[in-house]
Protein backbone atom coordinates (compact mmCIF):
# COMPACT_ATOMS: atom_id res chain seq x y z
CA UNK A 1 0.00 0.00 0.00
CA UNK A 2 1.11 3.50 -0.22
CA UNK A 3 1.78 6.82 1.66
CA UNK A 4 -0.49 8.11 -0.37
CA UNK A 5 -3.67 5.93 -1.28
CA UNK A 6 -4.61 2.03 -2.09
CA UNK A 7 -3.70 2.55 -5.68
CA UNK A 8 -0.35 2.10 -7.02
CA UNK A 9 0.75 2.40 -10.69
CA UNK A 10 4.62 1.28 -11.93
CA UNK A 11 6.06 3.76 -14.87
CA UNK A 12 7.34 0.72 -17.56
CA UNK A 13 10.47 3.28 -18.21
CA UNK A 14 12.01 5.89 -15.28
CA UNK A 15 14.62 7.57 -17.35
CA UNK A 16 16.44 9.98 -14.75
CA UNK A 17 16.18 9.43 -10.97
CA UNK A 18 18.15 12.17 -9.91
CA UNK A 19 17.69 14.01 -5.75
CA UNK A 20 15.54 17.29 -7.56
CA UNK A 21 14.79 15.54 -11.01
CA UNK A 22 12.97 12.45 -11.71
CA UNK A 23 12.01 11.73 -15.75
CA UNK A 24 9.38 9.26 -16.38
CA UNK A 25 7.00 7.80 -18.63
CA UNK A 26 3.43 8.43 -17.94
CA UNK A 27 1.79 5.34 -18.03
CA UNK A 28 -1.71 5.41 -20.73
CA UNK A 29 -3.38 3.96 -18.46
CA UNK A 30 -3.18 6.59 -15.61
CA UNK A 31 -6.78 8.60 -15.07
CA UNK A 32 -7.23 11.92 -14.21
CA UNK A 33 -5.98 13.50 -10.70
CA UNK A 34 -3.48 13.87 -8.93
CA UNK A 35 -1.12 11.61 -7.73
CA UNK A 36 2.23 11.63 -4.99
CA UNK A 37 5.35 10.36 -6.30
CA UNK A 38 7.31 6.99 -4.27
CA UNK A 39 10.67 5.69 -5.91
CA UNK A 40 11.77 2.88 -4.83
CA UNK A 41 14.88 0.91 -5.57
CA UNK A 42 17.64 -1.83 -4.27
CA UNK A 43 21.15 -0.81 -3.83
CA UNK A 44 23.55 -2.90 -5.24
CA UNK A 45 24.58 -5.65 -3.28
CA UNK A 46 21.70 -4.85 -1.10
CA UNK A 47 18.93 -6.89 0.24
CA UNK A 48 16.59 -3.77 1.66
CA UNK A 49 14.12 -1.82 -0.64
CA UNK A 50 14.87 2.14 0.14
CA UNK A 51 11.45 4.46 -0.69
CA UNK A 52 11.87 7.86 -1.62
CA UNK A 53 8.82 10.45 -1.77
CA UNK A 54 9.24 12.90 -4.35
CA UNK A 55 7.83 16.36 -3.54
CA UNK A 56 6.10 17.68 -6.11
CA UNK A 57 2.60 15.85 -6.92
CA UNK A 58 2.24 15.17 -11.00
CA UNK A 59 -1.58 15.85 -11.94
CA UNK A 60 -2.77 14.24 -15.17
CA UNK A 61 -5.77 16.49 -16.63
């Protein structure tokens, strides 16, 4: 579940993940509203999932 609500949706292609910039594909299916940004990644050679919230909120009109 996250922070932010029940629903989750992965981006199929995150092409910068950056501290202040993240780049990502939309994904078609996403309806309108707004929605709070969660990264979350492995470190290499790592075994524990870090989650990042991203400030800004993306809304999808």
């Amino acid at each position: 579940m996250s922070e932010f609500s029940d629903y989750e949706v992965k981006s199929p292609d995150i092409r910068t993940n950056e501290p202040k910039r993240l780049l990502l594909r939309i994904p078609e299916a996403l309806t309108a509203g707004t929605y709070g940004l969660e990264v979350r990644t492995t470190p290499r050679n790592g075994n524990r999932l870090w989650t990042g919230i991203f400030t800004p909120e993306l809304t999808v009109a």
